[in-house]
C-alpha atoms as a PDB file:
ATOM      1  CA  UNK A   1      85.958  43.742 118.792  1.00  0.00           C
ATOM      2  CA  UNK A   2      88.627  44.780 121.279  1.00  0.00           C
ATOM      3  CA  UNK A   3      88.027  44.417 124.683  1.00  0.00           C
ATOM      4  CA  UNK A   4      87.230  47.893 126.638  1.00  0.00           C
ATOM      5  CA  UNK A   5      87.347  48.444 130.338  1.00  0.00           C
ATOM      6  CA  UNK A   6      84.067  49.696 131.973  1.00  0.00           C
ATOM      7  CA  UNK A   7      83.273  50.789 135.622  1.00  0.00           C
ATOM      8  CA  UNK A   8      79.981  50.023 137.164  1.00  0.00           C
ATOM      9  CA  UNK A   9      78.839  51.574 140.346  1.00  0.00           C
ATOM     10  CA  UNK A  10      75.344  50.010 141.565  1.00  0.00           C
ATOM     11  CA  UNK A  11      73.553  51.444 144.752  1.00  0.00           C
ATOM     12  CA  UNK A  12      71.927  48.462 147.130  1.00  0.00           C
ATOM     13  CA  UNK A  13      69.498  49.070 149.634  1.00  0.00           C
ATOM     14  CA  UNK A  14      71.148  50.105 153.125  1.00  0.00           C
ATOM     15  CA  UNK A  15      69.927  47.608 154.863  1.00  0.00           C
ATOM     16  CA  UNK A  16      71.774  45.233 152.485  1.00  0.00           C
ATOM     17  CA  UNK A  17      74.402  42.478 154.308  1.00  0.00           C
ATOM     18  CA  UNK A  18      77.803  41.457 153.091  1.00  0.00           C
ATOM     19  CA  UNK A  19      76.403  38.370 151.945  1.00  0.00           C
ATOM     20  CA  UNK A  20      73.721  40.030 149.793  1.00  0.00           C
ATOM     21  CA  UNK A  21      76.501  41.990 147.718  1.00  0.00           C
ATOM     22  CA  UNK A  22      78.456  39.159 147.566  1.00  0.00           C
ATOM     23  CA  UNK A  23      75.800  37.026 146.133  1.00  0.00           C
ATOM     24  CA  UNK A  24      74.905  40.181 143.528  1.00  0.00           C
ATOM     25  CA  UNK A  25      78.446  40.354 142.169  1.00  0.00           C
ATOM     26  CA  UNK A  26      78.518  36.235 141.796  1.00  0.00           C
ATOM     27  CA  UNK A  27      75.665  36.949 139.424  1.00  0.00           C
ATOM     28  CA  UNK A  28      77.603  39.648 137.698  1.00  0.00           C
ATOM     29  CA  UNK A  29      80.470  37.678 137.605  1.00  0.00           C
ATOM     30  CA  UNK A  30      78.960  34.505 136.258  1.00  0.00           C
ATOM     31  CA  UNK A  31      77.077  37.430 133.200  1.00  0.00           C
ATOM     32  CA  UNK A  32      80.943  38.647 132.847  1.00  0.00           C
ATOM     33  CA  UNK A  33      82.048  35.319 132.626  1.00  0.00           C
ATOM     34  CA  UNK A  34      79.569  34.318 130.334  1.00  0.00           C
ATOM     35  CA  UNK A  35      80.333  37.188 127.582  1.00  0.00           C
ATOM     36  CA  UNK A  36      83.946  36.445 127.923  1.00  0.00           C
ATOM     37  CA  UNK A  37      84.547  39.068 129.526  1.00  0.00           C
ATOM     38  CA  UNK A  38      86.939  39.715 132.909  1.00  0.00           C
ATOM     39  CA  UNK A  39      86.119  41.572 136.295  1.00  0.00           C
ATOM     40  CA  UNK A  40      89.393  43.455 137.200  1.00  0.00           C
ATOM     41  CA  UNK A  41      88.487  44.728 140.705  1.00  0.00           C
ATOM     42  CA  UNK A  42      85.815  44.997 142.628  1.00  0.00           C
ATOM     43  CA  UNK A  43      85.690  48.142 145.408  1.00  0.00           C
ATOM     44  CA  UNK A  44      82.923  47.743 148.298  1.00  0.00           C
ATOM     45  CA  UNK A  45      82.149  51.257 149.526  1.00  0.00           C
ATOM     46  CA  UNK A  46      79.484  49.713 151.913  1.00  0.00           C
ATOM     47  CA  UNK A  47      76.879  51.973 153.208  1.00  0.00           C
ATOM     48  CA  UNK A  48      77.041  56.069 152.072  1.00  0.00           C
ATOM     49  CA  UNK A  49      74.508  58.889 152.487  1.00  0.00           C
ATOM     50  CA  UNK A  50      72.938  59.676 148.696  1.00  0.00           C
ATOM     51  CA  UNK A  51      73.519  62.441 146.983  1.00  0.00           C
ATOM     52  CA  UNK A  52      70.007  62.971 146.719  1.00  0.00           C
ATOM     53  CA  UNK A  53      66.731  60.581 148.141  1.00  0.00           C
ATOM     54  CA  UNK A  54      65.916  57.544 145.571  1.00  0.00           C
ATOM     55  CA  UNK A  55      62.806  56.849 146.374  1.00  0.00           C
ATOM     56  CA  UNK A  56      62.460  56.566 150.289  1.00  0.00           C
ATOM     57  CA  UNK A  57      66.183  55.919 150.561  1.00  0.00           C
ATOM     58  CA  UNK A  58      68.197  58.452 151.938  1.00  0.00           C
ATOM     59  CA  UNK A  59      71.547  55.836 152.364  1.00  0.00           C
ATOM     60  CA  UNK A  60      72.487  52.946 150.126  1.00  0.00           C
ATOM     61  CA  UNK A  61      75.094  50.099 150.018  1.00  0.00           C
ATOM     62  CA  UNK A  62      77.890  51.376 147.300  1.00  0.00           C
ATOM     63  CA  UNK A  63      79.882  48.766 145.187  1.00  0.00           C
ATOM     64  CA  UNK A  64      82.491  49.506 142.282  1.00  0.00           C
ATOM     65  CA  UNK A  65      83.430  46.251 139.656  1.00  0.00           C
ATOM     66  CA  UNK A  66      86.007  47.555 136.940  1.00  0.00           C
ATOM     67  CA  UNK A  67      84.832  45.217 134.024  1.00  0.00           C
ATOM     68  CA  UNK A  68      86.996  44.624 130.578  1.00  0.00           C
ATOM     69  CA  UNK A  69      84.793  43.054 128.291  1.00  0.00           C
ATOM     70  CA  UNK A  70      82.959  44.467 125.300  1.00  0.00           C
ATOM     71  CA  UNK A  71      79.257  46.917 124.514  1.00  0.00           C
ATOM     72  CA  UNK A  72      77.648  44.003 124.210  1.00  0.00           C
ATOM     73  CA  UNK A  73      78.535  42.561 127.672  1.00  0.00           C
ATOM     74  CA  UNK A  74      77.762  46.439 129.190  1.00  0.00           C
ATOM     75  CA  UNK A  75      73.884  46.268 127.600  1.00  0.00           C
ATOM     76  CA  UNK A  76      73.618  42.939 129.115  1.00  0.00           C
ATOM     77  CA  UNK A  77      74.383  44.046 132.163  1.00  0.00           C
ATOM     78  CA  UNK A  78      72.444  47.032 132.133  1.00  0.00           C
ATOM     79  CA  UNK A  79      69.557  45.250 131.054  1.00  0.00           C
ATOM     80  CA  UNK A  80      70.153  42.747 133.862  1.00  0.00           C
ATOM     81  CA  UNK A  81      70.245  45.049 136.344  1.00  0.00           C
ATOM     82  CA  UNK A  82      67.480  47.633 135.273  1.00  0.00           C
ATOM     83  CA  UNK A  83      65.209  44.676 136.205  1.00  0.00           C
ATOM     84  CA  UNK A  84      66.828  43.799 139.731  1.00  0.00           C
ATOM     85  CA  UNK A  85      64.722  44.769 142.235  1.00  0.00           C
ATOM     86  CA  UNK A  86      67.533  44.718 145.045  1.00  0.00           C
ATOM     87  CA  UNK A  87      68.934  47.546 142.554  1.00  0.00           C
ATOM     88  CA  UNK A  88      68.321  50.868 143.467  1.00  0.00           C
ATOM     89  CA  UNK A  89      70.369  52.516 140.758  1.00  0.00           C
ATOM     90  CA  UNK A  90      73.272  51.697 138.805  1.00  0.00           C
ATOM     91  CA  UNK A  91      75.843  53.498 135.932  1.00  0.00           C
ATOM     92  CA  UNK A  92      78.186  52.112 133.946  1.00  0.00           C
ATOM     93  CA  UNK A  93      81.144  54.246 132.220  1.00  0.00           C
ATOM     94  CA  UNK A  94      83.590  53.665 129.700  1.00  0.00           C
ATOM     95  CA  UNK A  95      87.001  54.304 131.478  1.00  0.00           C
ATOM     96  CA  UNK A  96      89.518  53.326 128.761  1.00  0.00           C
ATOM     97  CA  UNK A  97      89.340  56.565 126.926  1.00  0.00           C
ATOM     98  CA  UNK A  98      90.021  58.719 129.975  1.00  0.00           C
ATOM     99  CA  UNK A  99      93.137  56.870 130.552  1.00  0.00           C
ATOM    100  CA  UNK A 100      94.592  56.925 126.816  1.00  0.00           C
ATOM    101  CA  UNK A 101      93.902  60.424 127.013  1.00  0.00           C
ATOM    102  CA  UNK A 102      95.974  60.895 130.707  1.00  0.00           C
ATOM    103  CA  UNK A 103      98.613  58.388 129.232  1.00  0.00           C
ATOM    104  CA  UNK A 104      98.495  61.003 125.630  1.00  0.00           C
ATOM    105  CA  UNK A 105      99.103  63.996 127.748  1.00  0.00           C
ATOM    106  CA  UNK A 106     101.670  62.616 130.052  1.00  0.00           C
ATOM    107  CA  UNK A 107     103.776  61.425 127.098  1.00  0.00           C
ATOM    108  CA  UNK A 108     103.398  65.297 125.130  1.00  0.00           C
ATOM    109  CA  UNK A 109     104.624  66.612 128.806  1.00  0.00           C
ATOM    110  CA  UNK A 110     107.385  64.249 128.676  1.00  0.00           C
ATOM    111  CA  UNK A 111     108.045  65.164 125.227  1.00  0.00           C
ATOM    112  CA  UNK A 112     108.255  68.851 125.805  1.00  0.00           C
ATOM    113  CA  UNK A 113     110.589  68.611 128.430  1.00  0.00           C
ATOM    114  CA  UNK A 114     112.890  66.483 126.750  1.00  0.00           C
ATOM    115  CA  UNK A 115     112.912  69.262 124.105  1.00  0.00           C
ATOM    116  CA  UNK A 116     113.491  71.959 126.379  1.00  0.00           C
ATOM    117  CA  UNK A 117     116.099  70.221 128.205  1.00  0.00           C
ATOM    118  CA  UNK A 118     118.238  69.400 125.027  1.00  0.00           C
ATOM    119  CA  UNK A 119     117.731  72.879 123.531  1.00  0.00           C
ATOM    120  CA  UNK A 120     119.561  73.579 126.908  1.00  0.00           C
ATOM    121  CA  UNK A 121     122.375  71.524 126.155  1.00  0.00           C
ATOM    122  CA  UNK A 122     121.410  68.963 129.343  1.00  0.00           C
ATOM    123  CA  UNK A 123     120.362  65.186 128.249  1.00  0.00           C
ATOM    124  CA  UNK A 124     116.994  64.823 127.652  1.00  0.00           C
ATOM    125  CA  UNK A 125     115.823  62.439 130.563  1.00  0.00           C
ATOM    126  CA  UNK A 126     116.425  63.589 134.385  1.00  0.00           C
ATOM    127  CA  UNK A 127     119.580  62.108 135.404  1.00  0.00           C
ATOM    128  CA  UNK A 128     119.272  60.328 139.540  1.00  0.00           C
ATOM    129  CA  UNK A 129     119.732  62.952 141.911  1.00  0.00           C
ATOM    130  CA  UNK A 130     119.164  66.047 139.991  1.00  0.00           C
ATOM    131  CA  UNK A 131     117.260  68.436 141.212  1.00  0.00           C
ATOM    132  CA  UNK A 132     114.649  70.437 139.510  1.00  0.00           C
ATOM    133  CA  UNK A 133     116.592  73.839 140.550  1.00  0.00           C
ATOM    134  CA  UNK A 134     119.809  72.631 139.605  1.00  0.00           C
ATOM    135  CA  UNK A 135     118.974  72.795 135.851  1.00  0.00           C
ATOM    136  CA  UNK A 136     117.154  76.102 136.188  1.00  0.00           C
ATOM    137  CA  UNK A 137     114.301  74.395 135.510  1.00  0.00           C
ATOM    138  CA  UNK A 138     112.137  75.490 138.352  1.00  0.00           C
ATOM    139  CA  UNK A 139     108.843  74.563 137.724  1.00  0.00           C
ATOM    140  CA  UNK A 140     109.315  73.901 133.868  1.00  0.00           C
ATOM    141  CA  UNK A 141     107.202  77.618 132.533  1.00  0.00           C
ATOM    142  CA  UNK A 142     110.685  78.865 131.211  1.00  0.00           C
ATOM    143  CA  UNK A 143     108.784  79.230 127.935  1.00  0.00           C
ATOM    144  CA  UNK A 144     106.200  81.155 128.974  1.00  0.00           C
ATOM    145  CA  UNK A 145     107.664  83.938 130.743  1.00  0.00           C
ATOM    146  CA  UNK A 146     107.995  85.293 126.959  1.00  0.00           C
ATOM    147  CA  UNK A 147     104.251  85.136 126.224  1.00  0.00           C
ATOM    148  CA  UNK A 148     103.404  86.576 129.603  1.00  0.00           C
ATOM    149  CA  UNK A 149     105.616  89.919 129.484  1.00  0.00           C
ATOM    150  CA  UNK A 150     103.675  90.416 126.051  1.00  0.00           C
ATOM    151  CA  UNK A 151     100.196  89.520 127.707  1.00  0.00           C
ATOM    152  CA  UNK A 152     100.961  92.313 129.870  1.00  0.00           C
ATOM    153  CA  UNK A 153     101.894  94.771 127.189  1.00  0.00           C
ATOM    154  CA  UNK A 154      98.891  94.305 125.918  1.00  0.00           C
ATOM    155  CA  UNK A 155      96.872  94.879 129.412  1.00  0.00           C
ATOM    156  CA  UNK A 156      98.880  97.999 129.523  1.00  0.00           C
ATOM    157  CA  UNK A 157      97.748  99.544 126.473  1.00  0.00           C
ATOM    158  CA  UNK A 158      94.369  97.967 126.850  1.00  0.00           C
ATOM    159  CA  UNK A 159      94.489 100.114 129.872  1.00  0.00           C
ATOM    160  CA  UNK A 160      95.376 103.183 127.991  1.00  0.00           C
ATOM    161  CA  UNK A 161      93.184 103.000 125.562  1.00  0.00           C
ATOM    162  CA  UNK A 162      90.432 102.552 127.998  1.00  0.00           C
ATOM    163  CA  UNK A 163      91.427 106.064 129.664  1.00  0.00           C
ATOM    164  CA  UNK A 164      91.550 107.817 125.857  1.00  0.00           C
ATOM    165  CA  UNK A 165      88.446 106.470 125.514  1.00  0.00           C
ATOM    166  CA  UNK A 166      86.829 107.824 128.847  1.00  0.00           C
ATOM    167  CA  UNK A 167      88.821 111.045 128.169  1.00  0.00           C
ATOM    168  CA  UNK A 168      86.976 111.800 124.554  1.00  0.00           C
ATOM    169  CA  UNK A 169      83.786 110.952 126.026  1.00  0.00           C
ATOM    170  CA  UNK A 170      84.341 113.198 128.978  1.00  0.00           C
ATOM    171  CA  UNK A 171      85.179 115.978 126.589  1.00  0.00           C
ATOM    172  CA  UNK A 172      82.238 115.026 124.294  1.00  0.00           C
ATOM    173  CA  UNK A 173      80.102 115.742 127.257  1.00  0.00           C
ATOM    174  CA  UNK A 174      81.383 118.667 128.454  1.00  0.00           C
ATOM    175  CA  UNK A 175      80.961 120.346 125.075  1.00  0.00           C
ATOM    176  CA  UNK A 176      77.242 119.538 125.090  1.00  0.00           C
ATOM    177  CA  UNK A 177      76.291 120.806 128.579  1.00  0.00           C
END
């Protein structure tokens, strides 16, 4: 199975030293290590107010370790650390699909723009030193403009038919009273 990247955030007590995370992440590390698997950075936030109290803590130690590595590693380490009593709380995410999904979306901007800019007769890539206003393409919502003078069409006669509306029922009760 492919390799997957992971963040895990666990929550220390406040009170926790330098050398107590550090010793925490050698375990992780040597569990990473173990399952073939490969820490890619690890992000010490240090001591933070929580969100919310966690028993009687009302601060706790932050760290971030971006993990590649497989499920199986992930359940290990969850299982590891559920039973960690210098653990106050920890989560684990799956990161890789947000970023193929970024990385999707960029390229189908790219794409689009390329296809606008040809269909203007200028190359399809931004050449050095062009400006965005010197190909009239402002803030790239050329396309649009089309779609929004109709919107508003629409609002107008929404608008009017709103006012017939009120109109017949105004008349409606006039010719009861």
């Amino acid at each position: 199975m492919a390799d997957r990247q992971y963040e895990l955030v666990y929550i220390l007590p406040p009170e926790t030293t330098e050398e107590q995370a550090a010793e925490l992440h050698d375990e992780i590390a040597g569990v990473v290590s173990k399952m073939s698997g490969q820490i890619e950075k690890t992000d010490t936030w240090g001591r933070r107010r929580l969100a919310y109290g966690i028993g009687h803590f009302k601060e706790g130690f932050y760290v971030l370790e971006v993990i590649d590595g497989t499920g199986e590693l992930m359940k290990e380490l969850d299982r590891r650390l559920k039973v960690m009593d210098q653990v106050i709380r920890h989560l684990v995410v799956r990161v890789d699909m947000e970023k193929r999904v970024v990385e999707r979306s960029r390229s189908r901007r790219q794409a689009d723009s390329a296809r606008r800019r040809v269909r203007r007769g200028l190359p399809p890539e931004r050449q050095p030193g062009e400006s965005r206003a010197a190909d009239g393409e402002d803030d790239d919502r050329d396309d649009h403009d089309d779609r929004d003078d109709r919107d508003d069409r629409h609002d107008r006669h929404d608008r009017h038919d709103r006012h017939d509306r009120h109109d017949r029922h105004d008349r409606h009760d006039g010719r009861r009273a």
